[in-house]
C-alpha atoms as a PDB file:
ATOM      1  CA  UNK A   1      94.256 116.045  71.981  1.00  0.00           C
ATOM      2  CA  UNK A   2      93.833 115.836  75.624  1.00  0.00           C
ATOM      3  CA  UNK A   3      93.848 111.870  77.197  1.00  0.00           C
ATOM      4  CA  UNK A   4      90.613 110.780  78.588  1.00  0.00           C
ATOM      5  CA  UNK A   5      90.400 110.941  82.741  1.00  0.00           C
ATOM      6  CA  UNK A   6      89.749 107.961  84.523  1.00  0.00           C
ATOM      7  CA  UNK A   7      86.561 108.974  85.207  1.00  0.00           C
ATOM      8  CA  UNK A   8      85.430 109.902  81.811  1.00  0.00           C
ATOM      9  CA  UNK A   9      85.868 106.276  80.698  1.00  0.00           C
ATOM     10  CA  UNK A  10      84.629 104.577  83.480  1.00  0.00           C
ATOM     11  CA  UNK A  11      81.168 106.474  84.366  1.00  0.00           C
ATOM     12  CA  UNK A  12      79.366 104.807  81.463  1.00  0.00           C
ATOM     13  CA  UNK A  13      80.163 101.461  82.535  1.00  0.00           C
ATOM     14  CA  UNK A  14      78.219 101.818  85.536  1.00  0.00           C
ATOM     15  CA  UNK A  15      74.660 100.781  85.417  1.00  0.00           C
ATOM     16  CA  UNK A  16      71.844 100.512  88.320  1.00  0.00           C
ATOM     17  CA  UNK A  17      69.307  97.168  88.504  1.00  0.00           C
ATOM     18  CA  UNK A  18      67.339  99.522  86.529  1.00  0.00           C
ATOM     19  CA  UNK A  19      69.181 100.600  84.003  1.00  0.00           C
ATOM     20  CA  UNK A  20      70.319  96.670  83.675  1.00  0.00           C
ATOM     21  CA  UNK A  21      66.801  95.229  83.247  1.00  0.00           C
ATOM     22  CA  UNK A  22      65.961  98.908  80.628  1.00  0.00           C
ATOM     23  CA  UNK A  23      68.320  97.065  78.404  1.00  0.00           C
ATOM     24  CA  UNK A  24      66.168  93.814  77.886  1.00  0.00           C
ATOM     25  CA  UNK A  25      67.582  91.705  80.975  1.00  0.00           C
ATOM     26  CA  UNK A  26      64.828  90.466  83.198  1.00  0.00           C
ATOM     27  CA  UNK A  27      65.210  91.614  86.820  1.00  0.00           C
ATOM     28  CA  UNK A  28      65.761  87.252  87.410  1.00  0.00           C
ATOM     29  CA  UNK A  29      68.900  87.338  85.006  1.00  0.00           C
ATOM     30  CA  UNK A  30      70.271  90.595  86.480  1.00  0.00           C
ATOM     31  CA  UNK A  31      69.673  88.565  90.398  1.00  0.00           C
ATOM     32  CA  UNK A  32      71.364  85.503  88.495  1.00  0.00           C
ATOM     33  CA  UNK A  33      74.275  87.849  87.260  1.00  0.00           C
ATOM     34  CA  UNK A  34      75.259  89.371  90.470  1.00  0.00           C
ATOM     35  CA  UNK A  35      74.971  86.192  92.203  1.00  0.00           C
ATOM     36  CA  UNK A  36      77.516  84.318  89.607  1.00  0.00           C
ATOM     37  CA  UNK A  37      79.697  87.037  89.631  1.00  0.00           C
ATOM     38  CA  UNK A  38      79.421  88.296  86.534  1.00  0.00           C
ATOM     39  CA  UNK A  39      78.046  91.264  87.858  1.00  0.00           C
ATOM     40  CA  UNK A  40      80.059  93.254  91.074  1.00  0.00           C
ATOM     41  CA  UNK A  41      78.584  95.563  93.283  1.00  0.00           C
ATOM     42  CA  UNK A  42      80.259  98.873  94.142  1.00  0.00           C
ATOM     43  CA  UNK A  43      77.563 100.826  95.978  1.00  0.00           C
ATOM     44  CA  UNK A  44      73.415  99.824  96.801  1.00  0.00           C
ATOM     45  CA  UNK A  45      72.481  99.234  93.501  1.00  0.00           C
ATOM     46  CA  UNK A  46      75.217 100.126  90.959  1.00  0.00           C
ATOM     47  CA  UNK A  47      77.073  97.645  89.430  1.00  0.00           C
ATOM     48  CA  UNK A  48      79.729  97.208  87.060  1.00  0.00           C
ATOM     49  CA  UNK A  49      80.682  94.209  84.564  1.00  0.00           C
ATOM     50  CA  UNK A  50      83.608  91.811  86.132  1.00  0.00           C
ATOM     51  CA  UNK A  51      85.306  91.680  82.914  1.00  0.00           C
ATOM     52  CA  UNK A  52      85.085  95.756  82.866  1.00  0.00           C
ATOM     53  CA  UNK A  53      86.138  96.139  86.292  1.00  0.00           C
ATOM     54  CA  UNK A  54      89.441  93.680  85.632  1.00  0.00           C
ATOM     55  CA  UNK A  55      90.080  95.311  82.134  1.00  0.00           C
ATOM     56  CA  UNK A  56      90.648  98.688  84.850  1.00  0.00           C
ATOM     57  CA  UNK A  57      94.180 100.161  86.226  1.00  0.00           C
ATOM     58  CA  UNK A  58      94.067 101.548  90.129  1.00  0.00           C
ATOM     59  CA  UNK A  59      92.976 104.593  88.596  1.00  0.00           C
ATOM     60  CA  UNK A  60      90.225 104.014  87.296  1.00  0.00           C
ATOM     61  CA  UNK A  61      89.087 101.394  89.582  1.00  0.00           C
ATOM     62  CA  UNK A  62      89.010 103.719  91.982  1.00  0.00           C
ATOM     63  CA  UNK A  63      87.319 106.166  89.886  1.00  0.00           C
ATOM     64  CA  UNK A  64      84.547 103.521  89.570  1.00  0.00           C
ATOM     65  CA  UNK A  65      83.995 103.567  92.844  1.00  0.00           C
ATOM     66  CA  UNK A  66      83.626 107.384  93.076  1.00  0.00           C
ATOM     67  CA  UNK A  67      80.691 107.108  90.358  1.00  0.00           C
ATOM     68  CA  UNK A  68      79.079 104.719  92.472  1.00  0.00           C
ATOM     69  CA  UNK A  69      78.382 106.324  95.471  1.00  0.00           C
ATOM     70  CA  UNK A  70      78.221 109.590  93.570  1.00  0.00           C
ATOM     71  CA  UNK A  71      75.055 108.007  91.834  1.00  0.00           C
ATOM     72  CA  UNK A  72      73.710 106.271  95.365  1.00  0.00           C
ATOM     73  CA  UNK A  73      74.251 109.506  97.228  1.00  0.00           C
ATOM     74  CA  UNK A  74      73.120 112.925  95.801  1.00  0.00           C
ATOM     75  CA  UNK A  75      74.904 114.804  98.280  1.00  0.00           C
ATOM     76  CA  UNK A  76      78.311 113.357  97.904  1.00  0.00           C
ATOM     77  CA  UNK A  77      81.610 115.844  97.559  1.00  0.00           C
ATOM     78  CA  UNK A  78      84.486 113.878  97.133  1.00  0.00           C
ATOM     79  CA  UNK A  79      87.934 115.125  98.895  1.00  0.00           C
ATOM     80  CA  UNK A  80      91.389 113.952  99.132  1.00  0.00           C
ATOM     81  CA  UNK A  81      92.784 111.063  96.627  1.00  0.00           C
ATOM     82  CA  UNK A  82      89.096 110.488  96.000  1.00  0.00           C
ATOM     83  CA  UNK A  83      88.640 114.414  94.496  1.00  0.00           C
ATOM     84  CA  UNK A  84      92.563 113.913  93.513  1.00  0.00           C
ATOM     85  CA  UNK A  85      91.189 111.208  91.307  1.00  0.00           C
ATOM     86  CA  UNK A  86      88.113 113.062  89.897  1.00  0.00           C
ATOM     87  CA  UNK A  87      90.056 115.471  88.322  1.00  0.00           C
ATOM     88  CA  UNK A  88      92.292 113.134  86.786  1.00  0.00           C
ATOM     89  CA  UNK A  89      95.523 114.170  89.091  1.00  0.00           C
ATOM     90  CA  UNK A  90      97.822 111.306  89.324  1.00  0.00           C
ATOM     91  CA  UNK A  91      97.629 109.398  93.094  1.00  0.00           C
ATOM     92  CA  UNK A  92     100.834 107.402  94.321  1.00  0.00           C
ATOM     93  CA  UNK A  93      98.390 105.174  96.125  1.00  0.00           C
ATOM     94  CA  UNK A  94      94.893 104.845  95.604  1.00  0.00           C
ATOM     95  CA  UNK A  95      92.957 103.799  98.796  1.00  0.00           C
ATOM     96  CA  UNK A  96      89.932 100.956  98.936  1.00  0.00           C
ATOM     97  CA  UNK A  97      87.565 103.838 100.442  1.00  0.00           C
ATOM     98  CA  UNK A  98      86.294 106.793  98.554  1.00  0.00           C
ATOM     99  CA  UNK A  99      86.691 110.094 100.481  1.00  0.00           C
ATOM    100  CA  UNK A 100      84.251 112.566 100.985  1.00  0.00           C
ATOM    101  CA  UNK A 101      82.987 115.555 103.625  1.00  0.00           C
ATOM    102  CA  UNK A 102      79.629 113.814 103.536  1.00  0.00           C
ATOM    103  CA  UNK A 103      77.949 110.532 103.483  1.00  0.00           C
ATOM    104  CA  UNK A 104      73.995 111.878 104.275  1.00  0.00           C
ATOM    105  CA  UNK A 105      74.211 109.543 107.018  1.00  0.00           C
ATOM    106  CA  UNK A 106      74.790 106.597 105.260  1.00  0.00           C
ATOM    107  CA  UNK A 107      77.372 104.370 106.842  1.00  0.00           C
ATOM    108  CA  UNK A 108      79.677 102.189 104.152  1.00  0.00           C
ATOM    109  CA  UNK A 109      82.813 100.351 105.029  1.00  0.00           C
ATOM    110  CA  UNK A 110      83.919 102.018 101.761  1.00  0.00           C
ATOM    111  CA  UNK A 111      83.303 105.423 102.786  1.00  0.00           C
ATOM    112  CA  UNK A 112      85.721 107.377 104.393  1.00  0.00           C
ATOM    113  CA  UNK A 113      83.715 110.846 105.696  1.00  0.00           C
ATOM    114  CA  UNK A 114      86.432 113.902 106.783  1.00  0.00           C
ATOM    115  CA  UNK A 115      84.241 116.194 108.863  1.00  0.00           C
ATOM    116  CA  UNK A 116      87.477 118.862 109.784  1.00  0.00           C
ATOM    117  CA  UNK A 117      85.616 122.639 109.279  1.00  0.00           C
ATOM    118  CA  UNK A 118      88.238 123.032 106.738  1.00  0.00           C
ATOM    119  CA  UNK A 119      87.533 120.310 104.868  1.00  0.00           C
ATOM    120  CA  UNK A 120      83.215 120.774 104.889  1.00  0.00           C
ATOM    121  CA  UNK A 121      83.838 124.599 104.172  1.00  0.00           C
ATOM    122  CA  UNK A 122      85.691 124.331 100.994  1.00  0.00           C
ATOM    123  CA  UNK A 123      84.171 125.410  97.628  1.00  0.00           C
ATOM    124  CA  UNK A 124      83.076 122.436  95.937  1.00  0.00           C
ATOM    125  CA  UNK A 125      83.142 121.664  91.806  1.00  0.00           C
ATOM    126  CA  UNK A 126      80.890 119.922  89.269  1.00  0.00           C
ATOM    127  CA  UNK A 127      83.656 117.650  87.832  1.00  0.00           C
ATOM    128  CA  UNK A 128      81.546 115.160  85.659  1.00  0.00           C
ATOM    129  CA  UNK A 129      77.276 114.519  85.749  1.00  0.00           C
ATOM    130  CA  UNK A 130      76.462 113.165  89.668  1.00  0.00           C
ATOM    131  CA  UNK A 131      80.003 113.707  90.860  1.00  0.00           C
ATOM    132  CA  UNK A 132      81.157 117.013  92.573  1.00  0.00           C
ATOM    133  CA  UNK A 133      84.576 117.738  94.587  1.00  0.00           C
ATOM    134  CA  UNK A 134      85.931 120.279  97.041  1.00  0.00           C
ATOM    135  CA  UNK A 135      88.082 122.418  94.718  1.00  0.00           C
ATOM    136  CA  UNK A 136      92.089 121.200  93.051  1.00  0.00           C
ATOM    137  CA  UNK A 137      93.469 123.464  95.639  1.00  0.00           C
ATOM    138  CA  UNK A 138      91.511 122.277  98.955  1.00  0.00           C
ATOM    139  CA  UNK A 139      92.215 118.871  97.348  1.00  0.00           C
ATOM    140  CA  UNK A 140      95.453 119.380  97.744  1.00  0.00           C
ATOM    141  CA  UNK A 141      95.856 121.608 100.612  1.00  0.00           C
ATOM    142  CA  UNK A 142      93.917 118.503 102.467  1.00  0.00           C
ATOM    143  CA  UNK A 143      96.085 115.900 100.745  1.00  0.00           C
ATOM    144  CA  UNK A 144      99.398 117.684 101.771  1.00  0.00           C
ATOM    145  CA  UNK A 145      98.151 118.026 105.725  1.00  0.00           C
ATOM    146  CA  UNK A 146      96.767 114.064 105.995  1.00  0.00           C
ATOM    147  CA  UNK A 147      99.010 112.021 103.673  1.00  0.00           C
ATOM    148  CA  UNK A 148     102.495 110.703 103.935  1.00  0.00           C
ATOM    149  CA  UNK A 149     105.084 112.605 101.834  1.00  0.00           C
ATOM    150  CA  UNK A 150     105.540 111.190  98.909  1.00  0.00           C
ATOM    151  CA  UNK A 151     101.940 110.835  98.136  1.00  0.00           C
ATOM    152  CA  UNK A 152     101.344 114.469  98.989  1.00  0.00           C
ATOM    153  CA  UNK A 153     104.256 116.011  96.730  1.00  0.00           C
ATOM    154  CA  UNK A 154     102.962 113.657  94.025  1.00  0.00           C
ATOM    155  CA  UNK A 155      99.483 114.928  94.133  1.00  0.00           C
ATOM    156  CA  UNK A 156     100.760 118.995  94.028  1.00  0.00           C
ATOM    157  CA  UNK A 157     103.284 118.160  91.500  1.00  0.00           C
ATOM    158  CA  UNK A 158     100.049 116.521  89.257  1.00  0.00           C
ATOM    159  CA  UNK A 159      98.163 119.631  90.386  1.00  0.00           C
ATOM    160  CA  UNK A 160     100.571 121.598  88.742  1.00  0.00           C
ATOM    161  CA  UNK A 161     101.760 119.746  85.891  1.00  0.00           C
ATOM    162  CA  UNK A 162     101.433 120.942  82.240  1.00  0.00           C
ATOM    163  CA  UNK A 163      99.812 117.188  81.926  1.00  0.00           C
ATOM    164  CA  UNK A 164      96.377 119.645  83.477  1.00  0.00           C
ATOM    165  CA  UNK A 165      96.476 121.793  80.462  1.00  0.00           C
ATOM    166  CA  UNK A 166      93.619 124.602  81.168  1.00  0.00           C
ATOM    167  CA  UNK A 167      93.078 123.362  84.871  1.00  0.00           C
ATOM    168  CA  UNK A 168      96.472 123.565  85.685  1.00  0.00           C
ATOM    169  CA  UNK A 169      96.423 125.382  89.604  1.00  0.00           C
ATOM    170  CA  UNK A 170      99.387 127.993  89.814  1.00  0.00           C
ATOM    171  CA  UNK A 171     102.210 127.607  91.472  1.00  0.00           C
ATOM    172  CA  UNK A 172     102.051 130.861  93.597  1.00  0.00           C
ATOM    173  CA  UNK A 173      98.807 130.364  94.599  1.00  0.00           C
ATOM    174  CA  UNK A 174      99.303 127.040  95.965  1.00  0.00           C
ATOM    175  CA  UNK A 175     102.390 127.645  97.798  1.00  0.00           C
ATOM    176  CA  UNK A 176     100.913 130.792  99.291  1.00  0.00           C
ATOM    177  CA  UNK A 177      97.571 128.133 100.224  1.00  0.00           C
ATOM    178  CA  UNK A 178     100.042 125.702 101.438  1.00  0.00           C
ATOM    179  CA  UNK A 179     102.058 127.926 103.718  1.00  0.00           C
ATOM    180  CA  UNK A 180      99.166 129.687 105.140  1.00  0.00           C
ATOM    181  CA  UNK A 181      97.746 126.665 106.712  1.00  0.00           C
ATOM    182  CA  UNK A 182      96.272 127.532 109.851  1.00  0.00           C
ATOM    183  CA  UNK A 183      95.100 124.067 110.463  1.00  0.00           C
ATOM    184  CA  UNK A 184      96.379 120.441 112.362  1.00  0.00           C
ATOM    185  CA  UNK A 185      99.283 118.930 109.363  1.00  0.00           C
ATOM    186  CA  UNK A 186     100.424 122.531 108.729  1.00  0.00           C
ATOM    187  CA  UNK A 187     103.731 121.320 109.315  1.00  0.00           C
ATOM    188  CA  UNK A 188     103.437 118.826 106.701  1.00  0.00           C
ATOM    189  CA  UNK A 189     101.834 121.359 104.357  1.00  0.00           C
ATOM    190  CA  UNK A 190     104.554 123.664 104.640  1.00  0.00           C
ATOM    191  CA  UNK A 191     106.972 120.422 103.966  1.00  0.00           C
ATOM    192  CA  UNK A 192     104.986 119.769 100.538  1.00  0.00           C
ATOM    193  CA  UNK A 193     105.471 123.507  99.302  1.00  0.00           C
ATOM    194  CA  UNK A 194     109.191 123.283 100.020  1.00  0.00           C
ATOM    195  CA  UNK A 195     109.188 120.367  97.919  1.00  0.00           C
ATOM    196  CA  UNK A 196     106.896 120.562  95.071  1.00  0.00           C
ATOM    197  CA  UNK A 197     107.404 121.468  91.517  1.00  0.00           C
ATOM    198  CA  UNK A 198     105.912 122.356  88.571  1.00  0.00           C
ATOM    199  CA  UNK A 199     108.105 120.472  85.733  1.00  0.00           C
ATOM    200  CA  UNK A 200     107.142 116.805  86.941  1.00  0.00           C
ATOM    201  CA  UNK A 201     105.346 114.958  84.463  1.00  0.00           C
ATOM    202  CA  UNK A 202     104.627 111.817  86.275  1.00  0.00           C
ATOM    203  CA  UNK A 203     104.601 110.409  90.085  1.00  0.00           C
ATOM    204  CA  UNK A 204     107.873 108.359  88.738  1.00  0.00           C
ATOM    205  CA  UNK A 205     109.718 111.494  87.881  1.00  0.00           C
ATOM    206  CA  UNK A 206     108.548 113.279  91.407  1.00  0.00           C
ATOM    207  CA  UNK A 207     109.551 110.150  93.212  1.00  0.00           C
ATOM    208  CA  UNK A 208     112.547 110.587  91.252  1.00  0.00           C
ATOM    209  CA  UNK A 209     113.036 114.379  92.121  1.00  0.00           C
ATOM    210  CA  UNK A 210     112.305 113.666  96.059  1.00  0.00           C
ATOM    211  CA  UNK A 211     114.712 110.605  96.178  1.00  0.00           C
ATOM    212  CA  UNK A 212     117.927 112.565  94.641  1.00  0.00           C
ATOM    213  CA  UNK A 213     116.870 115.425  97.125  1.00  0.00           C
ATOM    214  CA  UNK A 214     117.251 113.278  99.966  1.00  0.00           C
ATOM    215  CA  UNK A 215     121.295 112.505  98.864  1.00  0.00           C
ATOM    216  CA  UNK A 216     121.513 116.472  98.779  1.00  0.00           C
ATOM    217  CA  UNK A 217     121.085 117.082  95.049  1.00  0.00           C
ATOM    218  CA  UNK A 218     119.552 119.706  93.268  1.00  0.00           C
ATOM    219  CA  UNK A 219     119.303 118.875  89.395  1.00  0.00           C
ATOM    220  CA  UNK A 220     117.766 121.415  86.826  1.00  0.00           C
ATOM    221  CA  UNK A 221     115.014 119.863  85.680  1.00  0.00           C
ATOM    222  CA  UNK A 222     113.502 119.633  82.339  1.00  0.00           C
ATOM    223  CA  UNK A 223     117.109 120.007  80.919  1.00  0.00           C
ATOM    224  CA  UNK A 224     117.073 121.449  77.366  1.00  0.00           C
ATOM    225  CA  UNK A 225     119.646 119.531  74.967  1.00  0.00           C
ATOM    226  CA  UNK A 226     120.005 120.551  71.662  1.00  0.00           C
ATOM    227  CA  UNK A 227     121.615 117.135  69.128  1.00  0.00           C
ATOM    228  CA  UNK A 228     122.054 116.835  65.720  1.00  0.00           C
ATOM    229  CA  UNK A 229     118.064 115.143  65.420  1.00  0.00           C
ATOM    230  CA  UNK A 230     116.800 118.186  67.912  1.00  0.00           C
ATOM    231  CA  UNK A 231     116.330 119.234  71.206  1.00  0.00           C
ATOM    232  CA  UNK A 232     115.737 116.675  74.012  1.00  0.00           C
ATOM    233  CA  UNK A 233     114.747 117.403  77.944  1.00  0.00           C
ATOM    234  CA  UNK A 234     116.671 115.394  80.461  1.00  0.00           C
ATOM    235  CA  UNK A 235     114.204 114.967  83.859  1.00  0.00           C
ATOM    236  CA  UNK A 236     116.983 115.654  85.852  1.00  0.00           C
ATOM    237  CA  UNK A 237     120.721 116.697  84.428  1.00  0.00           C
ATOM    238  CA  UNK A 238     123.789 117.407  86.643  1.00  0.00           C
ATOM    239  CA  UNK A 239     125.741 120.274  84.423  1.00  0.00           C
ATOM    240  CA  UNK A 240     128.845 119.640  86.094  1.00  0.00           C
ATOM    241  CA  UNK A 241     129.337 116.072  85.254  1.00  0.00           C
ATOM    242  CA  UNK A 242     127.511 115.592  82.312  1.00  0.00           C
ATOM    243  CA  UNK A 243     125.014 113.175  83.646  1.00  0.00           C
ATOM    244  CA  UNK A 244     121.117 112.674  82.909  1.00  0.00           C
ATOM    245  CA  UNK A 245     119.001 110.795  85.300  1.00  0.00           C
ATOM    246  CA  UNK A 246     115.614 109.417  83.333  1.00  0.00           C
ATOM    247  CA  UNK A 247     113.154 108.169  85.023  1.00  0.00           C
ATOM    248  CA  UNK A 248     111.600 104.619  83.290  1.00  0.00           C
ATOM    249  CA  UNK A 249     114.688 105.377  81.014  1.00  0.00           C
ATOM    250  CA  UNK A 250     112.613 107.999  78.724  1.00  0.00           C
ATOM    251  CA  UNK A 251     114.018 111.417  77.484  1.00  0.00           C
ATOM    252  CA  UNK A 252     111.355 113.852  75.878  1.00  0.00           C
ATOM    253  CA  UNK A 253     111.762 115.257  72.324  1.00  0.00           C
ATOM    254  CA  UNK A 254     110.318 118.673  71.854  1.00  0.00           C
ATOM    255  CA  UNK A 255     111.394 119.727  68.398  1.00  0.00           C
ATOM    256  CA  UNK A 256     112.276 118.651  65.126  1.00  0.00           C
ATOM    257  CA  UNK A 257     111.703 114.582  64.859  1.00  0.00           C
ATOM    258  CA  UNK A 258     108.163 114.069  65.438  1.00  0.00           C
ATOM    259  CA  UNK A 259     107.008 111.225  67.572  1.00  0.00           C
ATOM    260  CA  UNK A 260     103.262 110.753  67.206  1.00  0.00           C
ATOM    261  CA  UNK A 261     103.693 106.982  68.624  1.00  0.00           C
ATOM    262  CA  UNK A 262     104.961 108.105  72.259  1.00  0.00           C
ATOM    263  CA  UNK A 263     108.126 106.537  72.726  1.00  0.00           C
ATOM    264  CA  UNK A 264     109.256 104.234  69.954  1.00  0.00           C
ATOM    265  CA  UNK A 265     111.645 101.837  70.613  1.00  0.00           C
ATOM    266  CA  UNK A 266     113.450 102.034  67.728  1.00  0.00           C
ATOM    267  CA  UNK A 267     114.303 105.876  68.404  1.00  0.00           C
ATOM    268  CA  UNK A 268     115.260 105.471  72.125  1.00  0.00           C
ATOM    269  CA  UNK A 269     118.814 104.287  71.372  1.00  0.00           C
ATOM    270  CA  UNK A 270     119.136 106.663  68.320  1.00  0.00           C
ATOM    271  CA  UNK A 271     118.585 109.527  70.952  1.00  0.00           C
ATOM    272  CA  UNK A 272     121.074 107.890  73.758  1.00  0.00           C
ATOM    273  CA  UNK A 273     123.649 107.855  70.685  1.00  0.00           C
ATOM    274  CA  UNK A 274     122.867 111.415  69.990  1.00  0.00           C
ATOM    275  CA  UNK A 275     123.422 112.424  73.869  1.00  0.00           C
ATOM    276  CA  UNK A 276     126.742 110.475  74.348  1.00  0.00           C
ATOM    277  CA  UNK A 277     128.387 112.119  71.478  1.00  0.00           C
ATOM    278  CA  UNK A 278     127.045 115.139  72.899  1.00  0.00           C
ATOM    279  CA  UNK A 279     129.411 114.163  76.328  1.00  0.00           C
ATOM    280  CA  UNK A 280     126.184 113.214  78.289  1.00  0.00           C
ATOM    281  CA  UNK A 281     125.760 109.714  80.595  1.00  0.00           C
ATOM    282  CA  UNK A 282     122.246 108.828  81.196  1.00  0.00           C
ATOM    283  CA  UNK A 283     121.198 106.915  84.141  1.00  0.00           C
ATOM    284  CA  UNK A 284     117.643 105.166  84.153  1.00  0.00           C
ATOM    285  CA  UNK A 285     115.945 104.907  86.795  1.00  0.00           C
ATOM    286  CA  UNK A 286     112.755 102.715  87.581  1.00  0.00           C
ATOM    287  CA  UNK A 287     110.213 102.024  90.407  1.00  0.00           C
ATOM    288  CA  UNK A 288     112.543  99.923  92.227  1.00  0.00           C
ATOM    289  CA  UNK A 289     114.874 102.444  92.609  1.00  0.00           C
ATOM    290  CA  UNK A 290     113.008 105.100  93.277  1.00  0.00           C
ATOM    291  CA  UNK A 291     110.755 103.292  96.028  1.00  0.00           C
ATOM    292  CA  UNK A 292     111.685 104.623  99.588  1.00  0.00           C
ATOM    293  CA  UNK A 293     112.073 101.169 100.547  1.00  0.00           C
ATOM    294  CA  UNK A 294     115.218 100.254  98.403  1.00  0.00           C
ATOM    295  CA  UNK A 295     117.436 103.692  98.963  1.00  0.00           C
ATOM    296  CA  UNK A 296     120.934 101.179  98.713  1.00  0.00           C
ATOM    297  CA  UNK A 297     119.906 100.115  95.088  1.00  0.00           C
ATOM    298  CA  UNK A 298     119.531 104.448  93.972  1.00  0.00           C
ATOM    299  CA  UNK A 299     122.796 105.048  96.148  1.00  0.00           C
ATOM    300  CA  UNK A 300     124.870 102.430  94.556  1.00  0.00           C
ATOM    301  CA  UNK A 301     123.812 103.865  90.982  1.00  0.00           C
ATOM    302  CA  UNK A 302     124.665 107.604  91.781  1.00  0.00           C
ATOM    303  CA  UNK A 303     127.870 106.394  92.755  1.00  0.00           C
ATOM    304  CA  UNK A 304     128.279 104.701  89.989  1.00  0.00           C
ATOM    305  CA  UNK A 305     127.864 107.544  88.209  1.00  0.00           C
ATOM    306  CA  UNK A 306     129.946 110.138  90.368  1.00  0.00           C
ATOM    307  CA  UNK A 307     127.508 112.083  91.687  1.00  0.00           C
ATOM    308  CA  UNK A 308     127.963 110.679  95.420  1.00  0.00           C
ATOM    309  CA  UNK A 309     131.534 110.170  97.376  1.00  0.00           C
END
């Protein structure tokens, strides 16, 4: 069963003064509401429920937003993190404004318009009811050009992740999309091909991936390793010297001892057992170490672990 995109769960809980007062709330109440706080504006008359809107991760938040203003403005194409977002392809960081090629005019301090040629001239997609997007590889073709790194590779990597089942983009076809980009960031497009892949699972593990790159290591990823209770994939595994680096400390089962739960405690140490008598060291990494702005912390851990000098 596929998970439910940010936007599919949050585009219900938006409702317009209409749609509020259609329920049995007098227009007075619904003025009361919004004044009070109960209620919170997002766009010229759609609102969503405080208690909804702080029940929401980043994600969704954000998707929130994009169902606003896709309601309040007909014409609306979302690009960037904002189509990124649609489409339910993971964002390192997700920004206050939505983006889009076209506000109708309208001028919103939460609207962030890209009017580049490129940009207006790519193919745009029904994603969900009101909302449309420029299409997953403009999105991130436009993503790779404008945003820093990390963000960028995070974005292809979710672009091409199994995670997208049937809208999964291919990997040729971007890289031949990103390389051929005749436009201002093509330099930073061409960076984002070099260093995207399509075995990431999460913006933890690509984080992961780009950090270990930047100490001059190239890992296999998505490491088969056959134990006694199955076959486990390492994120990252060094051959040589036996080690595993895990990302949140997780390593993925794909055969034999089912796991319907996700990662159960109770079974994480039962697998480390299984890969240490196997002659594998596993070292988990997190956020912090992983965050460009504490590379000593990652350093001092792959020493640890011999895989720096």
């Amino acid at each position: 069963m596929s998970a439910i995109k940010p936007l599919e769960r949050v585009y219900p809980l938006i409702k317009s003064f209409a749609e509020l007062t259609d329920t049995g709330i007098s227009a007075r109440k619904v003025k009361q509401m919004y004044a009070s706080g109960v209620l919170i504006p997002l766009a010229q008359n759609q609102y969503i429920y405080s208690q909804d809107w702080n029940a929401l991760n980043p994600a969704e938040q954000h998707a929130a937003r994009i169902t606003a203003f896709s309601r309040r403005l007909k014409s609306a194409v979302f690009s960037h993190q904002s189509a990124a977002c649609a489409y339910g392809i993971p964002v390192l960081h997700y920004p206050r404004e939505v983006h889009m090629r076209s506000s109708g005019g309208i001028q919103h301090p939460d609207i962030r318009v890209h009017e580049d040629r490129y940009t207006k001239e790519a193919p745009r997609e029904h994603v969900l009811s009101t909302v449309f997007a420029v299409n997953r590889l403009e999105t991130v073709v436009g993503c790779a050009r404008t945003l820093p790194l990390d963000d960028a590779v995070v974005i292809a990597d979710g672009a091409l992740s199994r995670q997208q089942e049937g809208a999964r983009l291919d990997y040729s076809e971007v890289q031949d999309a990103l390389l051929s980009s005749p436009r201002k960031g093509a330099a930073k497009a061409r960076e984002v091909a070099r260093l995207m892949s399509d075995k990431s699972d999460s913006p933890g593990e690509t984080l992961t991936r780009l950090r270990l790159y930047e100490y001059g290591l190239s890992p296999t990823e998505q490491y088969p390793i056959t134990t006694e209770m199955g076959q486990f994939l390492g994120d990252f595994a060094f051959e040589a010297q036996r080690v595993i680096v895990e990302f949140d400390g997780r390593v993925k089962q794909t055969s034999r001892v089912m796991n319907p739960d996700g990662w159960a405690i109770d079974r994480e140490k039962e697998r480390e057992n299984a890969l240490l008598r196997k002659g594998w060291r596993i070292l988990r990494v997190n956020w912090h170490h992983v965050s460009s702005r504490n590379p000593v912390v990652l350093e001092q851990a792959l020493r640890d672990f011999g895989l720096l000098h």
